[in-house]
N, C-alpha and C. Protein backbone atom coordinates (compact mmCIF):
# COMPACT_ATOMS: atom_id res chain seq x y z
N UNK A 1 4.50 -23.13 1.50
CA UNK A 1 3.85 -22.21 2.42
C UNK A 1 4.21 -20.76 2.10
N UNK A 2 5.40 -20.55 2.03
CA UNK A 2 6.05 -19.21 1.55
C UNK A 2 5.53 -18.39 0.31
N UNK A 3 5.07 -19.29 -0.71
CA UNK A 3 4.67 -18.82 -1.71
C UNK A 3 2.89 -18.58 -1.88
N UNK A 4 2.62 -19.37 -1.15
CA UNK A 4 1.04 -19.24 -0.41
C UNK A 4 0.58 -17.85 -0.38
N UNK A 5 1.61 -17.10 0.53
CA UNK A 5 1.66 -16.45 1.23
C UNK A 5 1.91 -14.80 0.76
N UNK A 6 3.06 -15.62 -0.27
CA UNK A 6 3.19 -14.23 -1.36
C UNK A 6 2.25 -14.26 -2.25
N UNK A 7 1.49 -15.25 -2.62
CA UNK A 7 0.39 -14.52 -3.49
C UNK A 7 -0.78 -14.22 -2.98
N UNK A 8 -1.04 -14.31 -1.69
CA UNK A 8 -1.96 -13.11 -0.80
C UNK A 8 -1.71 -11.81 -0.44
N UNK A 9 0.00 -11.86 -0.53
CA UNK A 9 -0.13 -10.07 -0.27
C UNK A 9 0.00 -9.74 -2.17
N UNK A 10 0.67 -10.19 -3.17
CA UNK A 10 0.47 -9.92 -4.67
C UNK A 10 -0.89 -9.78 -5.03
N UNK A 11 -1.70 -10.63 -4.53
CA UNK A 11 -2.94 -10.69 -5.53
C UNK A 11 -4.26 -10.14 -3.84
N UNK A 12 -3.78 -10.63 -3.44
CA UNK A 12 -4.82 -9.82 -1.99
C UNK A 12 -4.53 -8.32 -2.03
N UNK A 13 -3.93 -7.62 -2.31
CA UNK A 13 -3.48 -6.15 -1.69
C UNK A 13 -3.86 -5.47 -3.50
N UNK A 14 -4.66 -6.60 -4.46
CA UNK A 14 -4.01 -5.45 -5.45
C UNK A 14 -5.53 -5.45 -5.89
N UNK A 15 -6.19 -6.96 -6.26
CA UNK A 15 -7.39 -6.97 -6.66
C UNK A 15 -8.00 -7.53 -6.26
N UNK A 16 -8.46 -8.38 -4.99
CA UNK A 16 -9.77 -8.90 -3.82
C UNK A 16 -10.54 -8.17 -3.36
N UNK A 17 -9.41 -7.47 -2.43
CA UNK A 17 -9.77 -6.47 -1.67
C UNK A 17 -11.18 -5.08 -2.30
N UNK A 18 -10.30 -5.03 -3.57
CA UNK A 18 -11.28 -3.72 -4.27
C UNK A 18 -12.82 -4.26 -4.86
N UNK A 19 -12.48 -5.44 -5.58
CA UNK A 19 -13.97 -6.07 -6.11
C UNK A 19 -14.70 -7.05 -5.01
N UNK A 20 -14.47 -7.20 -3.96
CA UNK A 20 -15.00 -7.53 -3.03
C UNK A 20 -15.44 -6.55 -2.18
N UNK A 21 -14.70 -5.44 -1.71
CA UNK A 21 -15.31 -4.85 -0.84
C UNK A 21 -16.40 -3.08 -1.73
N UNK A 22 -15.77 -3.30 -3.09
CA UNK A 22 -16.01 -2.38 -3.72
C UNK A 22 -17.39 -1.85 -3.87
N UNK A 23 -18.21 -2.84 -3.60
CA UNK A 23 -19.65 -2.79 -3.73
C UNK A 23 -20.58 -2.66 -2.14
N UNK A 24 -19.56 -2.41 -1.25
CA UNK A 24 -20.31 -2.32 0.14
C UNK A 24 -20.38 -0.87 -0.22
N UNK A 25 -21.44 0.11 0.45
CA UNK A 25 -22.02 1.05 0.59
C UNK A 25 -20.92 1.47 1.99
N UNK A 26 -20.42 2.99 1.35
CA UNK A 26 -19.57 4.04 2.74
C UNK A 26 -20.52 3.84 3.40
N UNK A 27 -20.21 3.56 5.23
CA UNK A 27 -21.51 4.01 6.26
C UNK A 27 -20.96 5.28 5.78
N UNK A 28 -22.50 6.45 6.70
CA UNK A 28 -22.82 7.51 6.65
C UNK A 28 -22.14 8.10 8.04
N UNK A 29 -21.20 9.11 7.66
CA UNK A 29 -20.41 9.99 8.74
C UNK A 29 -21.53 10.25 9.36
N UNK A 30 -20.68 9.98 10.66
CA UNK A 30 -21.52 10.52 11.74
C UNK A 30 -21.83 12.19 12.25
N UNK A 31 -20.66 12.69 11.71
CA UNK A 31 -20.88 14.27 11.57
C UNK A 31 -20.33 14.81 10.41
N UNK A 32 -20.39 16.06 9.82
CA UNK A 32 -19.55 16.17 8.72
C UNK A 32 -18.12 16.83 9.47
N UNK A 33 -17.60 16.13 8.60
CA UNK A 33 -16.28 16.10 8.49
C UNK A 33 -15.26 17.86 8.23
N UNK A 34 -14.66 17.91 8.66
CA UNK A 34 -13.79 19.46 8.74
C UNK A 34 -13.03 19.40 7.74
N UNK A 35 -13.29 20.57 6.60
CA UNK A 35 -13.01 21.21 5.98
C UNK A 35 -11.81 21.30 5.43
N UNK A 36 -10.58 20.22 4.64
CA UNK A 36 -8.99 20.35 5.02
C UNK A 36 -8.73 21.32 3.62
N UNK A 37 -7.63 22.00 3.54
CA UNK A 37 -7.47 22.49 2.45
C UNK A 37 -6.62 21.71 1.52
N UNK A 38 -8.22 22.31 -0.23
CA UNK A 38 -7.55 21.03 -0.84
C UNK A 38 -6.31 21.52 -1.69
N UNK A 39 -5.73 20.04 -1.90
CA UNK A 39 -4.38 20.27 -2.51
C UNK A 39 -4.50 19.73 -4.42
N UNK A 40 -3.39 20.59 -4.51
CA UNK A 40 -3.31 20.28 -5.84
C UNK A 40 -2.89 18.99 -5.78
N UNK A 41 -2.79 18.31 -7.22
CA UNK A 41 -2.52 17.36 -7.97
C UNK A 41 -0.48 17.40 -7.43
N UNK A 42 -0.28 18.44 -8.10
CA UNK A 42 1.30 18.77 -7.78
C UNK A 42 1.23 18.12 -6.44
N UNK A 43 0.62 18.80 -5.69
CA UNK A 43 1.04 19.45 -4.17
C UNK A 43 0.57 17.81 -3.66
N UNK A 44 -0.18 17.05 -3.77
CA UNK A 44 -0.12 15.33 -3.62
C UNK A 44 0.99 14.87 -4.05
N UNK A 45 1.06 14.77 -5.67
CA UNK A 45 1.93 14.18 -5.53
C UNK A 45 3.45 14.28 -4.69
N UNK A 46 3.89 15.86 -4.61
CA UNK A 46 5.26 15.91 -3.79
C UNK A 46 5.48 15.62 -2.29
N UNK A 47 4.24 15.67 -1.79
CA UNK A 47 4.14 14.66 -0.41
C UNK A 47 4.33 12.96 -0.38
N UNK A 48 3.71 12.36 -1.71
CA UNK A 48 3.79 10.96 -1.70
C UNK A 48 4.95 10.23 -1.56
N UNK A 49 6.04 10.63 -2.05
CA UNK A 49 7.31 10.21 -1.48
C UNK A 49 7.64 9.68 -0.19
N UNK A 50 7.61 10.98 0.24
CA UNK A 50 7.80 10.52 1.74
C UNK A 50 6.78 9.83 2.52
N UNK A 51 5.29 9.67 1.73
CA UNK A 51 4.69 8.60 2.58
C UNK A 51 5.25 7.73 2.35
N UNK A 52 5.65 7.55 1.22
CA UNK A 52 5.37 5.92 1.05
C UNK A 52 6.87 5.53 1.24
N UNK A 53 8.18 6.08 1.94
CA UNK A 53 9.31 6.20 2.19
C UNK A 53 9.59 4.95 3.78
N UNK A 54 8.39 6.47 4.27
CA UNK A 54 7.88 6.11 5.74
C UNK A 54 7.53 4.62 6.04
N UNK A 55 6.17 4.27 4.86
CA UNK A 55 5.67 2.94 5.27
C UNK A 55 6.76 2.00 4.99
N UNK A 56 7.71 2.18 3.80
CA UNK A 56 8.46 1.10 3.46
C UNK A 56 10.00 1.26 4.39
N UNK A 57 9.99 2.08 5.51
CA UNK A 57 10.52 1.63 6.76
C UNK A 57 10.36 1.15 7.97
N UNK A 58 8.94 0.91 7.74
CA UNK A 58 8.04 -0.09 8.81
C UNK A 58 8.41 -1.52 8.40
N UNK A 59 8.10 -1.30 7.01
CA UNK A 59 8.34 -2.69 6.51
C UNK A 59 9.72 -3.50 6.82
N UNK A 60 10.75 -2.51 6.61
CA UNK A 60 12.03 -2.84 6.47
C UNK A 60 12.42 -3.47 7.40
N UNK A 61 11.85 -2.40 8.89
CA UNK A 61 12.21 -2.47 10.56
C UNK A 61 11.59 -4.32 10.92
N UNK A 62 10.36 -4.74 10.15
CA UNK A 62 9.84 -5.75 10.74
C UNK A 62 8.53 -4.92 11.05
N UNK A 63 8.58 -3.71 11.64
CA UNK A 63 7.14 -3.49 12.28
C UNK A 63 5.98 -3.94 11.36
N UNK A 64 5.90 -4.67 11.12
CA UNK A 64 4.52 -5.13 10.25
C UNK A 64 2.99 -4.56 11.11
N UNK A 65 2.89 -4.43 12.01
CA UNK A 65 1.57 -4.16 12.45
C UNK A 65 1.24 -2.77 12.53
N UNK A 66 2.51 -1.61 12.75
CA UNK A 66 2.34 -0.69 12.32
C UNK A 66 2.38 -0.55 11.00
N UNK A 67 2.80 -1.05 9.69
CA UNK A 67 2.53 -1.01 8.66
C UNK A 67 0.95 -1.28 8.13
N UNK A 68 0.43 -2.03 8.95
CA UNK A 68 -1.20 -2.25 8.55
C UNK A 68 -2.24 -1.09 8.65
N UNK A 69 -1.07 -0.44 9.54
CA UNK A 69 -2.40 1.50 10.14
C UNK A 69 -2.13 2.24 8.92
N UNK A 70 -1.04 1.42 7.99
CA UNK A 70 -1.28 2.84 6.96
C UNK A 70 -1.36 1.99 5.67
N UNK A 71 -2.75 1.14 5.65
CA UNK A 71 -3.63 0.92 4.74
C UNK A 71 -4.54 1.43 4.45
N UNK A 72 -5.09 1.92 3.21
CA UNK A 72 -6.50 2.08 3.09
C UNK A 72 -7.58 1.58 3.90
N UNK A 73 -8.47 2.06 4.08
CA UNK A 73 -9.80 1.67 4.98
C UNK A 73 -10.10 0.35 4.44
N UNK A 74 -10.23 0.03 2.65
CA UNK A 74 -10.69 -0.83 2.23
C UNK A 74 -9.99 -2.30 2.85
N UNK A 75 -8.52 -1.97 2.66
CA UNK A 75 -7.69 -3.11 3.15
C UNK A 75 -7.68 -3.77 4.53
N UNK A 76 -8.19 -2.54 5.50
CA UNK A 76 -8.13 -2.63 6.65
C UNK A 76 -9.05 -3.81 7.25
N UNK A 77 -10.48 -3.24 6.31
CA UNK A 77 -11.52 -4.18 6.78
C UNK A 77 -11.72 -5.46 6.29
N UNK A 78 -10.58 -6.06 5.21
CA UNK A 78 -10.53 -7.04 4.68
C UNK A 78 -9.28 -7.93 4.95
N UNK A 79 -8.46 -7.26 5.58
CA UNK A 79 -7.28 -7.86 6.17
C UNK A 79 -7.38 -7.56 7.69
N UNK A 80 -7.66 -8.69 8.50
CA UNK A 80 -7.44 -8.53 9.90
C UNK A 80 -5.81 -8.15 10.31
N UNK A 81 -5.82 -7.57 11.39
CA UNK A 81 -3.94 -7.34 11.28
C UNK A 81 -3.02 -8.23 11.77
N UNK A 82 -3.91 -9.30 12.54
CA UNK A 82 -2.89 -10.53 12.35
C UNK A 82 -2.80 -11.34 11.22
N UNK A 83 -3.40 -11.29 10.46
CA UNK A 83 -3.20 -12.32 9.51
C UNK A 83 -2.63 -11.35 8.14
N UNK A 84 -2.39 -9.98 8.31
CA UNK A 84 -1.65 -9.24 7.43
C UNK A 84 -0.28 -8.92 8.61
N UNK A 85 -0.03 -9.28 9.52
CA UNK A 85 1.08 -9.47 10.14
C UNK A 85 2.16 -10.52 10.11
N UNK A 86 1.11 -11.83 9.65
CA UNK A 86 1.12 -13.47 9.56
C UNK A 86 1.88 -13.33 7.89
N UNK A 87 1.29 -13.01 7.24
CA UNK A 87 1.93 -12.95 5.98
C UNK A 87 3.01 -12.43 5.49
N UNK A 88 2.96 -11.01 6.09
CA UNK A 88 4.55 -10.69 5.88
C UNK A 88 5.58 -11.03 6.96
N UNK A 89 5.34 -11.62 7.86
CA UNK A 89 6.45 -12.64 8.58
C UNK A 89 6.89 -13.74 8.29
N UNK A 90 5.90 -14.13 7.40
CA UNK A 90 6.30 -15.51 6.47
C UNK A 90 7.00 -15.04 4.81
N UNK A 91 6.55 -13.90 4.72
CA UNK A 91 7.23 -13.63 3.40
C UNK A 91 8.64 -12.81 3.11
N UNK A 92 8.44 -11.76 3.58
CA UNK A 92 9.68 -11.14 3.45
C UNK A 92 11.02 -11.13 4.79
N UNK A 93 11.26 -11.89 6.03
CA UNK A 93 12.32 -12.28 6.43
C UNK A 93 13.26 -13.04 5.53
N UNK A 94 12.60 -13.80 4.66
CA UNK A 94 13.70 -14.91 4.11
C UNK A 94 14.50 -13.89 3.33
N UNK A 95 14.07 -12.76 2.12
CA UNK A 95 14.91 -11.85 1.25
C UNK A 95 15.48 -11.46 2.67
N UNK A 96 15.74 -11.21 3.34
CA UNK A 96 17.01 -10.80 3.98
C UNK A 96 16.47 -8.87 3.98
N UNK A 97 17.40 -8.40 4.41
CA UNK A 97 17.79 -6.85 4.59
C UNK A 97 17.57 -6.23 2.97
N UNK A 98 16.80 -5.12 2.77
CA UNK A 98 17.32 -4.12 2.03
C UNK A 98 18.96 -3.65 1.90
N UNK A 99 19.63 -4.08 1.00
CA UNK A 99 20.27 -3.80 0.79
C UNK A 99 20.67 -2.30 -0.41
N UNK A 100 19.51 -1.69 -1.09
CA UNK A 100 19.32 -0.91 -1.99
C UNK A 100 18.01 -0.89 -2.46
N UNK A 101 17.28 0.36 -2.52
CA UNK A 101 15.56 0.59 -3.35
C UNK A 101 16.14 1.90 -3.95
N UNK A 102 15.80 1.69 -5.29
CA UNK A 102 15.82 3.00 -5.96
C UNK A 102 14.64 3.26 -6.49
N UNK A 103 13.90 4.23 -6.66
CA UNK A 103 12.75 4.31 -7.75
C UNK A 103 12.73 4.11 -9.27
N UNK A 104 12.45 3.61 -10.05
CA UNK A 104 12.21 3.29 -11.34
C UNK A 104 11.21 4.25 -12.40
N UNK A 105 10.02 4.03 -11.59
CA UNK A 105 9.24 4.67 -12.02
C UNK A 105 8.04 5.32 -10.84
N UNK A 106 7.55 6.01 -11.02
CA UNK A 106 6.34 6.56 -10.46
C UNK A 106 5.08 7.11 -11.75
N UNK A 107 4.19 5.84 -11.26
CA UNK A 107 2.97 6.52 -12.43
C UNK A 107 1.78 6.77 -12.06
N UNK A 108 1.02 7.60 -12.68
CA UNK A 108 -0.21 8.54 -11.96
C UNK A 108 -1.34 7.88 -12.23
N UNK A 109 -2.29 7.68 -11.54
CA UNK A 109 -4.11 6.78 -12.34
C UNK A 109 -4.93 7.03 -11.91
N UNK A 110 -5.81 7.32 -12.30
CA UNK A 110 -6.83 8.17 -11.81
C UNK A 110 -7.74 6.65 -11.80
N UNK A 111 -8.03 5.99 -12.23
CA UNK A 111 -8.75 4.52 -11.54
C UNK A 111 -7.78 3.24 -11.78
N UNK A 112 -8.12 2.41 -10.83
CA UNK A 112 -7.44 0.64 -10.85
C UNK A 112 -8.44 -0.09 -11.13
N UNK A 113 -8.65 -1.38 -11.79
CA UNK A 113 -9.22 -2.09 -11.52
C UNK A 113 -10.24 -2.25 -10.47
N UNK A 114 -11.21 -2.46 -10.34
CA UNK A 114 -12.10 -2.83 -9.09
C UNK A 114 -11.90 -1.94 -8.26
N UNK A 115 -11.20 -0.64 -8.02
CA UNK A 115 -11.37 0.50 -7.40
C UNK A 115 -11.86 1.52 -7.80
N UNK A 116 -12.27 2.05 -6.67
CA UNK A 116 -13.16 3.46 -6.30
C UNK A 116 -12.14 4.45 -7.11
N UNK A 117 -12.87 5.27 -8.38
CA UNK A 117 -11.78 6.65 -9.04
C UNK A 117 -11.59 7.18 -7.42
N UNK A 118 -10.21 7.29 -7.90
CA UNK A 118 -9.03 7.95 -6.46
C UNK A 118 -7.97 8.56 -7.58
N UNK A 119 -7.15 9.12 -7.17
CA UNK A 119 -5.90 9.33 -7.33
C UNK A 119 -5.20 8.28 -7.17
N UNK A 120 -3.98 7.43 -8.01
CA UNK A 120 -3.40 6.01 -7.60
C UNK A 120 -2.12 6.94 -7.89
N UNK A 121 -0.82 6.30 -7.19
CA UNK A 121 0.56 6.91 -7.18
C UNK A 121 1.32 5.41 -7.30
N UNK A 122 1.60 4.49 -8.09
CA UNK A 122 2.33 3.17 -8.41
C UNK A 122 4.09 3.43 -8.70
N UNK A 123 4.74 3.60 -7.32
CA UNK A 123 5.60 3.11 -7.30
C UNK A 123 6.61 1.81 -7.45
N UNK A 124 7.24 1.87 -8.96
CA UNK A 124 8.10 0.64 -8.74
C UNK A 124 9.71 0.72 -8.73
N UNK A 125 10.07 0.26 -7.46
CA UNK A 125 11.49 0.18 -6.88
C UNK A 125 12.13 -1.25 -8.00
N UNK A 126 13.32 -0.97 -8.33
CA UNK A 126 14.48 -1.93 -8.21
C UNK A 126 15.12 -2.29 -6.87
N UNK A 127 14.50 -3.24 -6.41
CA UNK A 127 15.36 -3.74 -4.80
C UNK A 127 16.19 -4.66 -4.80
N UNK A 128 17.28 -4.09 -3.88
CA UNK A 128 18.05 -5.79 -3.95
C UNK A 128 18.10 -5.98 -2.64
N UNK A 129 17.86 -7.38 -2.00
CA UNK A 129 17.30 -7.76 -0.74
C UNK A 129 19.07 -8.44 -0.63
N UNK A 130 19.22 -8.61 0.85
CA UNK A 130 20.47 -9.65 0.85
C UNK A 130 20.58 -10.81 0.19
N UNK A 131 19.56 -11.48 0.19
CA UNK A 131 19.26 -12.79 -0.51
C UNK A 131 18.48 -13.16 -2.10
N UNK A 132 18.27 -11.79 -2.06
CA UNK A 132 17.72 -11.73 -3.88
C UNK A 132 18.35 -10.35 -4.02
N UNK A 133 19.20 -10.74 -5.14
CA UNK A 133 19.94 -9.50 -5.67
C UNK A 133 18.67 -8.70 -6.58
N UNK A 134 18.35 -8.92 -7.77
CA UNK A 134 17.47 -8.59 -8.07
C UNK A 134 15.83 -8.51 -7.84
N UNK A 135 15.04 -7.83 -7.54
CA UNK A 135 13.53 -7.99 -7.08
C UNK A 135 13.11 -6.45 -7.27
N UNK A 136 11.50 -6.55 -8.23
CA UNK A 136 11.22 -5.47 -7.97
C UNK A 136 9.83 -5.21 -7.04
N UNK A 137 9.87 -3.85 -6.97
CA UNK A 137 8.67 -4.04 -5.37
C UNK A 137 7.90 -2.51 -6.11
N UNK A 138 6.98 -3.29 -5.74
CA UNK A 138 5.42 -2.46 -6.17
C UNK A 138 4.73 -1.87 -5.25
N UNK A 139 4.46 -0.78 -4.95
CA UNK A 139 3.83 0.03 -3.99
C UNK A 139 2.82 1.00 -4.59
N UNK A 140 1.53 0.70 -4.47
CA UNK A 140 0.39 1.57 -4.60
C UNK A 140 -0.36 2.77 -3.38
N UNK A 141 0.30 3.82 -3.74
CA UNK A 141 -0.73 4.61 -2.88
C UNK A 141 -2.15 5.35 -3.66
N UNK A 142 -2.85 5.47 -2.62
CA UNK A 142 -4.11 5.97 -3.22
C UNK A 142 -4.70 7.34 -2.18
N UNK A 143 -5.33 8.34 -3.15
CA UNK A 143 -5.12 9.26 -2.00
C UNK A 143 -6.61 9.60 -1.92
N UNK A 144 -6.64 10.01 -0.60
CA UNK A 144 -7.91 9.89 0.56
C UNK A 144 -8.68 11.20 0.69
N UNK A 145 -9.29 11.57 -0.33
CA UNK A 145 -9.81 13.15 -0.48
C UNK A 145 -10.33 13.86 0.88
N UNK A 146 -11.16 13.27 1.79
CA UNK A 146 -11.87 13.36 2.68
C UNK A 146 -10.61 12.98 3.58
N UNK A 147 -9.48 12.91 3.81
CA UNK A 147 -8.89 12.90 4.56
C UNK A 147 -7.72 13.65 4.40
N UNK A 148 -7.18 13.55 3.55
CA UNK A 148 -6.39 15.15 2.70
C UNK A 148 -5.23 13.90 2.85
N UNK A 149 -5.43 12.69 2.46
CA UNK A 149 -3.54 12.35 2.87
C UNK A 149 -3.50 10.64 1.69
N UNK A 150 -2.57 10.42 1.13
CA UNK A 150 -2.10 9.16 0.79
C UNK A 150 -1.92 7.80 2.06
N UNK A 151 -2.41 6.11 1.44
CA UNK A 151 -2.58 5.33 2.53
C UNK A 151 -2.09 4.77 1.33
N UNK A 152 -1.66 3.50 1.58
CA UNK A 152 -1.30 2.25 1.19
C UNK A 152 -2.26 1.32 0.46
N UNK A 153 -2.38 0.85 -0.93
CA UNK A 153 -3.79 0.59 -1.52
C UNK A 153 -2.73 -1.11 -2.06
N UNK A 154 -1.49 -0.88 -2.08
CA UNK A 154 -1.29 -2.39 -2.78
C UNK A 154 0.43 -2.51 -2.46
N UNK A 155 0.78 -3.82 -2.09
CA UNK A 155 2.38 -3.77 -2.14
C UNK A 155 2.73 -5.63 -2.46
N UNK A 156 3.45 -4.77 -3.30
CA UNK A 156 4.30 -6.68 -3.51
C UNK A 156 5.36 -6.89 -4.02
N UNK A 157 6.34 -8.05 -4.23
CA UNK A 157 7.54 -8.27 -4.33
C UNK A 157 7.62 -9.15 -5.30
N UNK A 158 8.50 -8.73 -6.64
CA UNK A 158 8.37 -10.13 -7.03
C UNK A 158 9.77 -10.18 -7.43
């Protein structure tokens, strides 16, 4: 069951989601949208940190359902939030506590697979959980032009 489970948030959060929903048509804003000022490339990336700091202390806390508000739209509408609540309650209690995340790497992409060209920010941590000393954890942000901010596009543990 456990492993079920991890390869729906591995393989659900990284490539379903995008070639499935990739081909639905944006509805049409209902008004236009206000004007944010845009940011550089720099000026994204030195904010992304601390998003993605933020979400991966939702994670940590348990809050899983507040972790689902800071998915991409795409994820949102393809993961109901109980059953992206359901999954990581079955998956990551057993690793136990963060015991240590360091960053490894951070790399820049201007497209993923089966996604919409975005900005991609692929964080990979060295984690050691109480119960798995070694594990590394993958975190994709993708950033939201029309919204001026980074969301959560992919996360997994292996």
């Amino acid at each position: 069951m456990r492993r079920a489970c991890l390869y729906a948030i591995v393989f659900g959060l990284t490539a379903a989601p995008f070639s499935s929903v990739a081909q639905e048509k944006a509805p049409e804003p209902a008004a236009k949208p206000v004007a944010k000022k845009k940011l550089t490339l720099a000026e994204r990336k030195a904010i992304a940190p601390a998003v993605a700091e933020k979400w991966l202390a939702l994670v940590d806390n348990g809050n899983y359902k507040a972790s689902w508000n800071g998915l991409v739209p795409l994820l949102r509408r393809h993961y109901e939030r109980k059953n992206w609540v359901r999954s990581m309650e079955v998956t990551l209690p057993p690793l136990g506590a963060v015991k240590s995340r360091n960053v490894r790497v951070v790399e820049h992409h201007t497209q993923l697979p089966g996604g919409p060209p975005r900005d991609y920010l692929i964080f990979r941590y060295d984690t050691e959980f109480e119960n798995r000393k070694a594990a590394e954890e993958t975190l994709t942000l993708m950033y939201l032009p029309l919204a001026a901010k980074w969301q959560i596009a992919g996360y997994f543990v292996k």
